[in-house]
PDB file of N, CA and C in Angstrom:
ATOM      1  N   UNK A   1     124.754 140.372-103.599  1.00  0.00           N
ATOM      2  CA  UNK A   1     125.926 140.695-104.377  1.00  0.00           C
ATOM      3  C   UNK A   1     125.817 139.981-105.726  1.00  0.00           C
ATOM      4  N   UNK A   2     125.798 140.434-106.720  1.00  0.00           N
ATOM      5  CA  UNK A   2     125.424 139.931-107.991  1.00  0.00           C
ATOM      6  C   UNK A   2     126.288 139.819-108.581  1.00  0.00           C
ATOM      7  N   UNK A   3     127.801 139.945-108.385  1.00  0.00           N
ATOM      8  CA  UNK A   3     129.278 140.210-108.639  1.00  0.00           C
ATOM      9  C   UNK A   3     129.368 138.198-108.860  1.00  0.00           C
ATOM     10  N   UNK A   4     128.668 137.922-107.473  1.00  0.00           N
ATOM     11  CA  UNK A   4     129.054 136.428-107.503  1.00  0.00           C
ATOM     12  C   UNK A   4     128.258 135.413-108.325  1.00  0.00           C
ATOM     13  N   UNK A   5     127.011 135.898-108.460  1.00  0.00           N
ATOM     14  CA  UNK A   5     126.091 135.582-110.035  1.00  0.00           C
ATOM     15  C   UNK A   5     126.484 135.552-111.135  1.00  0.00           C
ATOM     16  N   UNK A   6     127.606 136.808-111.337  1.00  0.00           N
ATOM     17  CA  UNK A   6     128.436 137.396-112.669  1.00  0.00           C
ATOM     18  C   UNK A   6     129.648 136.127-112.995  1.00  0.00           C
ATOM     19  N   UNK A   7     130.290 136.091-112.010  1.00  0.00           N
ATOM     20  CA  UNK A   7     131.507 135.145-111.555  1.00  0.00           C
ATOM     21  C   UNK A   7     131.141 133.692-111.994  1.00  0.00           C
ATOM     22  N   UNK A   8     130.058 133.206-111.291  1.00  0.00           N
ATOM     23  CA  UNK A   8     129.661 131.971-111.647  1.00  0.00           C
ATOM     24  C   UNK A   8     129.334 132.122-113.310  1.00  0.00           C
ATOM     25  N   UNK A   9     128.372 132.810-113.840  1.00  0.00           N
ATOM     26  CA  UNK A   9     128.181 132.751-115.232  1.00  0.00           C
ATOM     27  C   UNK A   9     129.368 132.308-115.964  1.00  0.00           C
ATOM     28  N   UNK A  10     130.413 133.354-115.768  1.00  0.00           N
ATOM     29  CA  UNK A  10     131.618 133.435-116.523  1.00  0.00           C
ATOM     30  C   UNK A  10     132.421 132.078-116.229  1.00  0.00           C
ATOM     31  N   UNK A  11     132.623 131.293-115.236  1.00  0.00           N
ATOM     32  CA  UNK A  11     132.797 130.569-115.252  1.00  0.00           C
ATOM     33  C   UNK A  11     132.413 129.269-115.876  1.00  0.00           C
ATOM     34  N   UNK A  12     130.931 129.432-116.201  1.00  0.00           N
ATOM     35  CA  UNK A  12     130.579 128.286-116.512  1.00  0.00           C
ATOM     36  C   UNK A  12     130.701 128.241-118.238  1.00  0.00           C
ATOM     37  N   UNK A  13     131.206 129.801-118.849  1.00  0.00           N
ATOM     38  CA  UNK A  13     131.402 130.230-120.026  1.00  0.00           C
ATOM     39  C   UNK A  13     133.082 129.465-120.368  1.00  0.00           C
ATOM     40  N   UNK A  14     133.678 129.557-119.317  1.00  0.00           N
ATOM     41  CA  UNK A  14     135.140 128.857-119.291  1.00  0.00           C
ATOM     42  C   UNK A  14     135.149 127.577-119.401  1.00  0.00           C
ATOM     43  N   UNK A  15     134.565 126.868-118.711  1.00  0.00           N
ATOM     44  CA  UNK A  15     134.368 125.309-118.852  1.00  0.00           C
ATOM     45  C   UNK A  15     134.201 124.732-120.355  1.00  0.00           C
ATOM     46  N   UNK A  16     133.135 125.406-120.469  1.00  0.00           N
ATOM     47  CA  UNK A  16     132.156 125.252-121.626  1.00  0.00           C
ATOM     48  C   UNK A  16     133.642 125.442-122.680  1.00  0.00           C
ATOM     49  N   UNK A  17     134.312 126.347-122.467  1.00  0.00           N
ATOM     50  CA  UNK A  17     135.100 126.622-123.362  1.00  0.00           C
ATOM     51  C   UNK A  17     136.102 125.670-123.397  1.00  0.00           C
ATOM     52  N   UNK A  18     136.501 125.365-122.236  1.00  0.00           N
ATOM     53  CA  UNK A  18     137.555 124.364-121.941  1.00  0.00           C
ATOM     54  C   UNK A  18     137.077 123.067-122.443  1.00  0.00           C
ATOM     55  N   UNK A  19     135.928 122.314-122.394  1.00  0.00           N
ATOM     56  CA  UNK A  19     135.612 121.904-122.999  1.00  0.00           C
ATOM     57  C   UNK A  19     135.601 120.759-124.324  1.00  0.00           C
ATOM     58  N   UNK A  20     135.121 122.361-125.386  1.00  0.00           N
ATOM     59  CA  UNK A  20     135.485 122.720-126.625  1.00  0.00           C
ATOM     60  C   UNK A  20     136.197 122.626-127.072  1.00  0.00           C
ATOM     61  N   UNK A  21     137.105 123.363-126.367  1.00  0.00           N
ATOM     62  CA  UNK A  21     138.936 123.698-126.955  1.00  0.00           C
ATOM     63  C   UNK A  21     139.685 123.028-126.421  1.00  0.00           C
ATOM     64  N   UNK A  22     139.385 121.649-125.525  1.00  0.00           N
ATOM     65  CA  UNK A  22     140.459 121.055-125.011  1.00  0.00           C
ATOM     66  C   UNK A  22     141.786 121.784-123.826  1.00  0.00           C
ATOM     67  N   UNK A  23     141.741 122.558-123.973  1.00  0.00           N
ATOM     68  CA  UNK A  23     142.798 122.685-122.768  1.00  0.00           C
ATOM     69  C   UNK A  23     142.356 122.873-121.333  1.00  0.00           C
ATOM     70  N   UNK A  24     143.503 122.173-120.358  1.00  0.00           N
ATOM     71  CA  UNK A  24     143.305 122.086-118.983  1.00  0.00           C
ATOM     72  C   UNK A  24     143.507 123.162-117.767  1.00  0.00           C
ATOM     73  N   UNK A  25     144.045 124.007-117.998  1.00  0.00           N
ATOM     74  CA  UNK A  25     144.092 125.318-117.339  1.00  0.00           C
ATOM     75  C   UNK A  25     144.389 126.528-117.411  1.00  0.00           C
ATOM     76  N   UNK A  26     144.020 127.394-117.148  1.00  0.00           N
ATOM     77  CA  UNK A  26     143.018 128.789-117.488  1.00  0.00           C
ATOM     78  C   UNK A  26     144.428 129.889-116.725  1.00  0.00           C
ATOM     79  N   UNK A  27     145.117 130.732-117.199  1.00  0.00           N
ATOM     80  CA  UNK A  27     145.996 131.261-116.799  1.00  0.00           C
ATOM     81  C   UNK A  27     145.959 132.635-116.363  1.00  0.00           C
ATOM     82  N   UNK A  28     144.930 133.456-117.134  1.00  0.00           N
ATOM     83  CA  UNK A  28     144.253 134.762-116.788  1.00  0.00           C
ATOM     84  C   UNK A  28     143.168 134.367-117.796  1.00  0.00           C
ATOM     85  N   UNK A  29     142.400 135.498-117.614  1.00  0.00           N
ATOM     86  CA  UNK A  29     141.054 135.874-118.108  1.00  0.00           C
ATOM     87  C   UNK A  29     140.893 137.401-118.030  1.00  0.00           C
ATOM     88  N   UNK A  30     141.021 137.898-119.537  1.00  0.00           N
ATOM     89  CA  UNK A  30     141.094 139.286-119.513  1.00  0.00           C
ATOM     90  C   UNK A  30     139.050 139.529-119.821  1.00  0.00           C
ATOM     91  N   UNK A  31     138.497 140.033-118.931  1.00  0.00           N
ATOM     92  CA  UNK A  31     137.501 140.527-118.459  1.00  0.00           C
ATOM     93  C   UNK A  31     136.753 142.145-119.214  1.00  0.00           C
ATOM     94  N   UNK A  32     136.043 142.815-119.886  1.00  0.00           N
ATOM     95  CA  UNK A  32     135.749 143.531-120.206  1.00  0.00           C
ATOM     96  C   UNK A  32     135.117 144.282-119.934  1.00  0.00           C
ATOM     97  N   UNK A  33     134.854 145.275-118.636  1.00  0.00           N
ATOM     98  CA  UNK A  33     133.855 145.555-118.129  1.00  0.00           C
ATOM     99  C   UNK A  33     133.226 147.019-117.880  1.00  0.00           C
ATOM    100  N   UNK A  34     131.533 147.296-118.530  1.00  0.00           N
ATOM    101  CA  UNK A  34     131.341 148.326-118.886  1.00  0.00           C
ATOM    102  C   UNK A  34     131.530 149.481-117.811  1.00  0.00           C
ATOM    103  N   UNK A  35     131.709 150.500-118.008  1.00  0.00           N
ATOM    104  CA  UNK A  35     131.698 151.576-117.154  1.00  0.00           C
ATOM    105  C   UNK A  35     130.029 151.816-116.477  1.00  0.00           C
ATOM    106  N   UNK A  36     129.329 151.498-116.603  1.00  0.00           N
ATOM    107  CA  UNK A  36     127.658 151.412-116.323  1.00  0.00           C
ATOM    108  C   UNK A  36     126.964 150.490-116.237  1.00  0.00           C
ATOM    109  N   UNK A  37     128.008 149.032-116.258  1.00  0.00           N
ATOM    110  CA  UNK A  37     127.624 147.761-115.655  1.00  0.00           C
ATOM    111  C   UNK A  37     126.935 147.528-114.181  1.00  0.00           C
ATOM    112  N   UNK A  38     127.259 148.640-113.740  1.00  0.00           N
ATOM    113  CA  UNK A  38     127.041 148.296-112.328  1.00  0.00           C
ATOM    114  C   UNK A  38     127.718 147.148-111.201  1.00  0.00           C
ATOM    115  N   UNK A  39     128.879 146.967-111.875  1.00  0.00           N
ATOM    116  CA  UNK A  39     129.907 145.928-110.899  1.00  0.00           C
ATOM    117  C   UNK A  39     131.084 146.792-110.373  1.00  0.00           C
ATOM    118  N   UNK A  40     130.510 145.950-108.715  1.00  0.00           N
ATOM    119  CA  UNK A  40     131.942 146.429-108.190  1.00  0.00           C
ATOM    120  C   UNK A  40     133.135 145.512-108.624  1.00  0.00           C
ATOM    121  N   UNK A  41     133.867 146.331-109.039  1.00  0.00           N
ATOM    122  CA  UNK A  41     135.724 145.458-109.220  1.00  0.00           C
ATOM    123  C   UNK A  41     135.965 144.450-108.148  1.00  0.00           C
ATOM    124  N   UNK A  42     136.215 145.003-107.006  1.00  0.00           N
ATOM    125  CA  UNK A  42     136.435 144.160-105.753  1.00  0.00           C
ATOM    126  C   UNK A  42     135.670 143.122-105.497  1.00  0.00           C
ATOM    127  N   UNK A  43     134.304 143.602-105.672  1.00  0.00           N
ATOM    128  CA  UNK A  43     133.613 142.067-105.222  1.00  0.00           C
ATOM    129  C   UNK A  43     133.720 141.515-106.465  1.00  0.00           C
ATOM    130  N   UNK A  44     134.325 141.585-107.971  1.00  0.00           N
ATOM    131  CA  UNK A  44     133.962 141.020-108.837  1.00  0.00           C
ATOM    132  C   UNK A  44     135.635 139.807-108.919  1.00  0.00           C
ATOM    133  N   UNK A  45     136.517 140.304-108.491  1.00  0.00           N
ATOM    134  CA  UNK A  45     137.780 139.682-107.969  1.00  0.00           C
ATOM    135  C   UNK A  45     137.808 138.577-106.676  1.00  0.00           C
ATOM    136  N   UNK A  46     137.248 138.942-105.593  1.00  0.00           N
ATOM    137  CA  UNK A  46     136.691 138.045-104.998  1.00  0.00           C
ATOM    138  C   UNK A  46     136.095 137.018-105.256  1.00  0.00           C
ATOM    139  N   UNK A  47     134.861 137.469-106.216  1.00  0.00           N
ATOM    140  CA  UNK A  47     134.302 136.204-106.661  1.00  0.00           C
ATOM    141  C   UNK A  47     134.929 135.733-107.195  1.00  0.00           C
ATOM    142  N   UNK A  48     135.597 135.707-108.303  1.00  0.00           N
ATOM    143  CA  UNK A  48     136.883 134.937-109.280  1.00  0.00           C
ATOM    144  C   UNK A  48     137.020 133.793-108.540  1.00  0.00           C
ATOM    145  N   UNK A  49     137.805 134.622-107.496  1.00  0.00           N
ATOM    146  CA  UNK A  49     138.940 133.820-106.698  1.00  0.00           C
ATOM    147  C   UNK A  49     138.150 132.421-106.003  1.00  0.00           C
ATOM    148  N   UNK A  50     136.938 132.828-105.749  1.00  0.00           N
ATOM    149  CA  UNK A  50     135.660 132.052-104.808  1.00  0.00           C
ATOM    150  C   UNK A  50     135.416 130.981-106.046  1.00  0.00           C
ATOM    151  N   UNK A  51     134.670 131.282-106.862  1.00  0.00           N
ATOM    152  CA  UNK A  51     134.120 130.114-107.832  1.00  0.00           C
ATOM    153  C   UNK A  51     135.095 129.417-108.940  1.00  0.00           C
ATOM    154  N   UNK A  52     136.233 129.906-108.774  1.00  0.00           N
ATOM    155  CA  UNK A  52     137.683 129.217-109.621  1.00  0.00           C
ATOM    156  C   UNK A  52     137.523 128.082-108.968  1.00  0.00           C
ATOM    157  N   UNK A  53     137.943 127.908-107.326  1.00  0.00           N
ATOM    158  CA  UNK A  53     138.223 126.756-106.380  1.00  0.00           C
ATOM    159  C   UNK A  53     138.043 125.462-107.221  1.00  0.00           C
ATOM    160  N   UNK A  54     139.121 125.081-107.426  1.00  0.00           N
ATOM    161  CA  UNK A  54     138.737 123.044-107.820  1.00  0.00           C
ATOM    162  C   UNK A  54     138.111 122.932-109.365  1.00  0.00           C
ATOM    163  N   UNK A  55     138.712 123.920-109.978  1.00  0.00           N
ATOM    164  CA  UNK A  55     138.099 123.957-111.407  1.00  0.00           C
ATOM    165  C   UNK A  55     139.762 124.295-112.256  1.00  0.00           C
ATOM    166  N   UNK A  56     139.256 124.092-113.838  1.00  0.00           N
ATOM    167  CA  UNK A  56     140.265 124.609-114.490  1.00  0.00           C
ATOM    168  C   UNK A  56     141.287 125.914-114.715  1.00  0.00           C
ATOM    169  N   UNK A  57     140.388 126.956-114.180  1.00  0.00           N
ATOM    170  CA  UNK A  57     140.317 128.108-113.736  1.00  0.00           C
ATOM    171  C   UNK A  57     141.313 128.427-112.218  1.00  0.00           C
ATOM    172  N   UNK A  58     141.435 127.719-111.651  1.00  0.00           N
ATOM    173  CA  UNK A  58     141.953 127.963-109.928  1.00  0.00           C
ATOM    174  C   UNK A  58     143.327 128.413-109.936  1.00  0.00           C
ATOM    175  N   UNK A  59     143.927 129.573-109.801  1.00  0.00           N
ATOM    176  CA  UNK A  59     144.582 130.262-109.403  1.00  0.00           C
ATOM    177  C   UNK A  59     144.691 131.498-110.819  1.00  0.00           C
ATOM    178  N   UNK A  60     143.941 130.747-111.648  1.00  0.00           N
ATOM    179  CA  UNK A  60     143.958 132.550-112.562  1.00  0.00           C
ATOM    180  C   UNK A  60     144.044 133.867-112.364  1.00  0.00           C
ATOM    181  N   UNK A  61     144.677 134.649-112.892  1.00  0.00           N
ATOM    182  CA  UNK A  61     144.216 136.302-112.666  1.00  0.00           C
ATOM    183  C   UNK A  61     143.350 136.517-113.617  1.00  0.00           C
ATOM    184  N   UNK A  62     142.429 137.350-113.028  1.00  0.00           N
ATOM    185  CA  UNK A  62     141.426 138.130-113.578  1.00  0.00           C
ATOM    186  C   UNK A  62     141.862 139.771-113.596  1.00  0.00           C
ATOM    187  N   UNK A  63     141.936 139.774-115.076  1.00  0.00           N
ATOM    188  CA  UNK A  63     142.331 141.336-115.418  1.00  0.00           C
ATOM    189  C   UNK A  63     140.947 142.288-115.504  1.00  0.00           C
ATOM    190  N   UNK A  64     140.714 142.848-115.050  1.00  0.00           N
ATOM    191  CA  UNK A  64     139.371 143.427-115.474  1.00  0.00           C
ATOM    192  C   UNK A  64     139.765 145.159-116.219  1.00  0.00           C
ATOM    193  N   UNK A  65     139.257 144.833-117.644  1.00  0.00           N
ATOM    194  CA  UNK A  65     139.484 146.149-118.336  1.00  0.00           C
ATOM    195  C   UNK A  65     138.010 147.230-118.416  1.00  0.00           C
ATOM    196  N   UNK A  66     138.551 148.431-118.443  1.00  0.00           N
ATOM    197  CA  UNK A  66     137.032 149.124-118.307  1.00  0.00           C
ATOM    198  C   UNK A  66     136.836 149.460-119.688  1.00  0.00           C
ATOM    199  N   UNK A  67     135.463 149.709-120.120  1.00  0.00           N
ATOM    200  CA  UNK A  67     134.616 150.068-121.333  1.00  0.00           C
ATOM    201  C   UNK A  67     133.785 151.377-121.192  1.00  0.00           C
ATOM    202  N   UNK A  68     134.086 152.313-121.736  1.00  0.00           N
ATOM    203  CA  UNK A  68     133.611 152.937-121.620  1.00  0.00           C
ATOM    204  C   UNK A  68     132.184 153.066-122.455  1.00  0.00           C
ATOM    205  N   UNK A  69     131.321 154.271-122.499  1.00  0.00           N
ATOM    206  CA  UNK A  69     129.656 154.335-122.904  1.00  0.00           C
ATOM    207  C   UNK A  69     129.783 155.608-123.777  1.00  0.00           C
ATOM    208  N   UNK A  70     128.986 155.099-124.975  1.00  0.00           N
ATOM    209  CA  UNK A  70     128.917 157.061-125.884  1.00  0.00           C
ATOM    210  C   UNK A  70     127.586 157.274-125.271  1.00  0.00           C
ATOM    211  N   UNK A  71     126.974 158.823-125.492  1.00  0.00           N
ATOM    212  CA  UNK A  71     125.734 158.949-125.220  1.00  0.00           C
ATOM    213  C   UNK A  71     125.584 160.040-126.498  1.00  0.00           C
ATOM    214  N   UNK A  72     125.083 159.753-127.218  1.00  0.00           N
ATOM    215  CA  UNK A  72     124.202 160.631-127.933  1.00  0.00           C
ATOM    216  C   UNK A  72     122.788 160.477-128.212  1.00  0.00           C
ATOM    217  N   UNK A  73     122.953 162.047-129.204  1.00  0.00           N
ATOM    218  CA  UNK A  73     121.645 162.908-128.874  1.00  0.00           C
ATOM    219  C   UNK A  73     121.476 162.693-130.022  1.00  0.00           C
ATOM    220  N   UNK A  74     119.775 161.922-130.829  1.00  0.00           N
ATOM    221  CA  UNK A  74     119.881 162.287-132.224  1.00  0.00           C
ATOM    222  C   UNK A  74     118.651 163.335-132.744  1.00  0.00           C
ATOM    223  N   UNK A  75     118.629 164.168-131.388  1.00  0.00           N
ATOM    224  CA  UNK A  75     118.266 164.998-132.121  1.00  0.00           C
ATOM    225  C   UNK A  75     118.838 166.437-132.688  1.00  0.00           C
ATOM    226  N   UNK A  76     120.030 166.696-131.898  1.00  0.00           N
ATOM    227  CA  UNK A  76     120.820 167.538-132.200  1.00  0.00           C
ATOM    228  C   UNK A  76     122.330 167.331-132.905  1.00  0.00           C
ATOM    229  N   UNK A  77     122.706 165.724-132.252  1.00  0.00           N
ATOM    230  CA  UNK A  77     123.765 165.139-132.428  1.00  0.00           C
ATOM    231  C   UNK A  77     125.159 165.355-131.745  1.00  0.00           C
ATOM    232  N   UNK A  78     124.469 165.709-130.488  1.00  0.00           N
ATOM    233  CA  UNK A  78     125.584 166.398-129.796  1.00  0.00           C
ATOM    234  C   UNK A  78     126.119 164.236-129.447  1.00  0.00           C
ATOM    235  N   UNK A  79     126.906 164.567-128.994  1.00  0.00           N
ATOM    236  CA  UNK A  79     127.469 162.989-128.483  1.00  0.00           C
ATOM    237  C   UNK A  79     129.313 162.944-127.362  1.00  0.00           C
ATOM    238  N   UNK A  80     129.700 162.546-126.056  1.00  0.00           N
ATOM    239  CA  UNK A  80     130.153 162.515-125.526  1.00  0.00           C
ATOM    240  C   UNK A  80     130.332 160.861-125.029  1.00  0.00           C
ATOM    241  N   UNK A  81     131.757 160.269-124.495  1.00  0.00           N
ATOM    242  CA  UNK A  81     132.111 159.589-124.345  1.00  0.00           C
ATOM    243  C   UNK A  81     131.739 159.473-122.429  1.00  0.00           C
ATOM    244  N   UNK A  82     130.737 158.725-121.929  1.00  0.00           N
ATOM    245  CA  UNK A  82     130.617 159.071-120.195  1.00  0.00           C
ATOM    246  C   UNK A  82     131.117 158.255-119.752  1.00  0.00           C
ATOM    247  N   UNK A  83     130.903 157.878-118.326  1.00  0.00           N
ATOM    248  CA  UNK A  83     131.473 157.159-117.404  1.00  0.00           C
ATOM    249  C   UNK A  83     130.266 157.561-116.487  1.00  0.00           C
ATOM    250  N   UNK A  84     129.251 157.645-116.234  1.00  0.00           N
ATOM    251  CA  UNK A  84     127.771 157.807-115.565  1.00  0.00           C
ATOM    252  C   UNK A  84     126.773 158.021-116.540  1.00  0.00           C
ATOM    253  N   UNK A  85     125.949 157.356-116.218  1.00  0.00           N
ATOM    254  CA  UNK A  85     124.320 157.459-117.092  1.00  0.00           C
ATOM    255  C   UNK A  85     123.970 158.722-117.341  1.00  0.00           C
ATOM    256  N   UNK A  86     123.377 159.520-118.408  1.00  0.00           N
ATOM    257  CA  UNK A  86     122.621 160.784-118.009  1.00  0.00           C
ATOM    258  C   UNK A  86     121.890 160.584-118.914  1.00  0.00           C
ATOM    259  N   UNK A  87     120.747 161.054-118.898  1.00  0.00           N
ATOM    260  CA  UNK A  87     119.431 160.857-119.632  1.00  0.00           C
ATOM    261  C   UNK A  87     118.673 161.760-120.499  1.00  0.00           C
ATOM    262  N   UNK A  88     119.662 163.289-120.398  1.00  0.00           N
ATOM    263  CA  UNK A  88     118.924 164.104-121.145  1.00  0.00           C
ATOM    264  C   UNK A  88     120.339 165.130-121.679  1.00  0.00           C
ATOM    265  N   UNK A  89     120.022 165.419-122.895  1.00  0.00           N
ATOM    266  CA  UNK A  89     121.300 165.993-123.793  1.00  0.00           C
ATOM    267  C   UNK A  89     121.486 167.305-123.142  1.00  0.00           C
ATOM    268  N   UNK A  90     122.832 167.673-122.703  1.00  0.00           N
ATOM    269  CA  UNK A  90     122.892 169.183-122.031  1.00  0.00           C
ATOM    270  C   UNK A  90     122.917 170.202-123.256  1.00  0.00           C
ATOM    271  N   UNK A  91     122.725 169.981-124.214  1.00  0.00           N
ATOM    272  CA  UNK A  91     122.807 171.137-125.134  1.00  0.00           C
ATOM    273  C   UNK A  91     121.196 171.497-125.641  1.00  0.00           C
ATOM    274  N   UNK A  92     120.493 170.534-125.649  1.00  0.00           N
ATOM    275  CA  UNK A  92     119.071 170.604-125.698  1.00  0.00           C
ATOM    276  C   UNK A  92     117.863 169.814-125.347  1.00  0.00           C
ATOM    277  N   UNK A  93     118.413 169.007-124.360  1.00  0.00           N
ATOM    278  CA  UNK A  93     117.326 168.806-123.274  1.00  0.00           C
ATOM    279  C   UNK A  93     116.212 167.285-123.579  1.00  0.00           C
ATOM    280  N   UNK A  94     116.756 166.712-124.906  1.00  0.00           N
ATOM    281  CA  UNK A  94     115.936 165.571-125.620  1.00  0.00           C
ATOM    282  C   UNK A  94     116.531 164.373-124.709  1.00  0.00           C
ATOM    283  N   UNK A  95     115.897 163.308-124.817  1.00  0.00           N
ATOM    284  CA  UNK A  95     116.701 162.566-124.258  1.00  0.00           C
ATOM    285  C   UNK A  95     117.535 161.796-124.949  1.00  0.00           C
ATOM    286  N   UNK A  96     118.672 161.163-124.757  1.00  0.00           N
ATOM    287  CA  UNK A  96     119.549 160.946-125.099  1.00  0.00           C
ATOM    288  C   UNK A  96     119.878 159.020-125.407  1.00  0.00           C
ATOM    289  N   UNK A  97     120.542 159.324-126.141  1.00  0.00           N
ATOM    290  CA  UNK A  97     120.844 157.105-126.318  1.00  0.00           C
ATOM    291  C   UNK A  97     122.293 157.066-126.227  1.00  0.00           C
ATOM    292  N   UNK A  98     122.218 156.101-124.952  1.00  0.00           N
ATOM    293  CA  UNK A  98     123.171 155.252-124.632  1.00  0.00           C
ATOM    294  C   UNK A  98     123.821 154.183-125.457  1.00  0.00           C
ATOM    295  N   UNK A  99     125.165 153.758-125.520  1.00  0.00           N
ATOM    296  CA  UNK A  99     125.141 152.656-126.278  1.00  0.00           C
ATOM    297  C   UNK A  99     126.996 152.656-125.478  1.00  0.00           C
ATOM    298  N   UNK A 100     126.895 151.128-125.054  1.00  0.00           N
ATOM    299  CA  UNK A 100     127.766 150.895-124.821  1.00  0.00           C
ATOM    300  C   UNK A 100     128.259 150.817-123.268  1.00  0.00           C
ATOM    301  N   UNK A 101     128.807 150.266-122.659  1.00  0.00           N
ATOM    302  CA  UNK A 101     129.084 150.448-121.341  1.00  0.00           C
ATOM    303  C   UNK A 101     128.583 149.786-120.275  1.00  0.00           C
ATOM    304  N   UNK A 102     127.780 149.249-120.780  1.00  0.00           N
ATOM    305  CA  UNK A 102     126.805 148.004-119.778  1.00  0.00           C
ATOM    306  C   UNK A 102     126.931 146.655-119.943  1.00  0.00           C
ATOM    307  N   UNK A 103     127.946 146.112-120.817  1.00  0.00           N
ATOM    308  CA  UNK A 103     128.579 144.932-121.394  1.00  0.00           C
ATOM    309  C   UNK A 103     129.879 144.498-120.000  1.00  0.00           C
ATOM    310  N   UNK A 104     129.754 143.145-120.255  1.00  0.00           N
ATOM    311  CA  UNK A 104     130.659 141.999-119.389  1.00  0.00           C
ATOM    312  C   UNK A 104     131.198 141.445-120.906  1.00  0.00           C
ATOM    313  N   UNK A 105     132.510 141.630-121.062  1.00  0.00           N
ATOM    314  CA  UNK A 105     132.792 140.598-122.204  1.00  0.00           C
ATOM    315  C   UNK A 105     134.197 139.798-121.995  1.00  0.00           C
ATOM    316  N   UNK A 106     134.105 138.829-122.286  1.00  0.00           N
ATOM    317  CA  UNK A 106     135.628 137.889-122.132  1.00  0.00           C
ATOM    318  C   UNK A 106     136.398 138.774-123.808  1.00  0.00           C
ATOM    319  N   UNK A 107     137.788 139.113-123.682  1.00  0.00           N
ATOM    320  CA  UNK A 107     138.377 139.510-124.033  1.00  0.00           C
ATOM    321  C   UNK A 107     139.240 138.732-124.441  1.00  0.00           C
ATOM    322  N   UNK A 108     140.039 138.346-123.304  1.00  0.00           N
ATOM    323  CA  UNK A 108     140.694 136.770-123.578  1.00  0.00           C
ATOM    324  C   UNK A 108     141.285 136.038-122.515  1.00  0.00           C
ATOM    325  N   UNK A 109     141.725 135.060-123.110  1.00  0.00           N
ATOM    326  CA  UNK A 109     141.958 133.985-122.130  1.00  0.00           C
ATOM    327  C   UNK A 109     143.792 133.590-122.720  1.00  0.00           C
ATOM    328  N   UNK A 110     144.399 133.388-120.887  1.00  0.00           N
ATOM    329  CA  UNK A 110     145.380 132.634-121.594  1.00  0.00           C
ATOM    330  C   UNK A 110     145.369 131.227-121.065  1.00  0.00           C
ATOM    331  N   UNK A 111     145.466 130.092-121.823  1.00  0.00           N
ATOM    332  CA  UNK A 111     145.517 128.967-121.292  1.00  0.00           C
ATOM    333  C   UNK A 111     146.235 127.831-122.111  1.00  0.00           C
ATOM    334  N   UNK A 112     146.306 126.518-121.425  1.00  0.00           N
ATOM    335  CA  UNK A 112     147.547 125.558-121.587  1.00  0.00           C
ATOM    336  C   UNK A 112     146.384 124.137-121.816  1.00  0.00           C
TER     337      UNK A 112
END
């Protein structure tokens, strides 16, 4: 489960922050997460809840917002907003560039 790999990272992005910025606890954490990230929500909430324990972070909500992905085509320029990978332009068959949607980003934080 790599949800809990993800979790720990971000956490250790909070500290780090806490830190920095001096304050002692972490109230939500608005979460950014691509549509083609490949994370499950659920296990990604779980983990939260798991690697918060005994940190600045411990009882936060984790909002998790979705991001969506463009895919265009530059060779025709066709371009659509997805929510699944596809690899070849339906209007003419080139393959296509992704951009966007595979990002984890902290959005924001509320804290004291």
């Amino acid at each position: 489960m790599h949800e809990m790999a993800l979790c720990e990272s971000l956490m250790a992005i909070i500290e780090g922050e806490a830190a920095s910025g001096g304050f002692r606890q972490v109230h939500s954490v608005s979460l950014e997460v691509g549509l083609l990230a490949g994370v499950e929500k659920d296990a990604l909430q779980f983990g939260f809840q798991v690697v918060t324990r005994g940190t600045v972070a411990e009882g936060a909500v984790l909002r998790i917002l979705s991001a969506t992905a463009q895919a265009h085509c530059p060779l025709c320029g066709w371009q659509k907003i997805v929510s699944q990978p596809i690899r070849l332009c339906p209007a003419c068959a080139s393959p296509l560039s992704l951009t966007g949607g595979r990002d984890l980003r902290i959005r924001e934080m509320e804290v004291e």
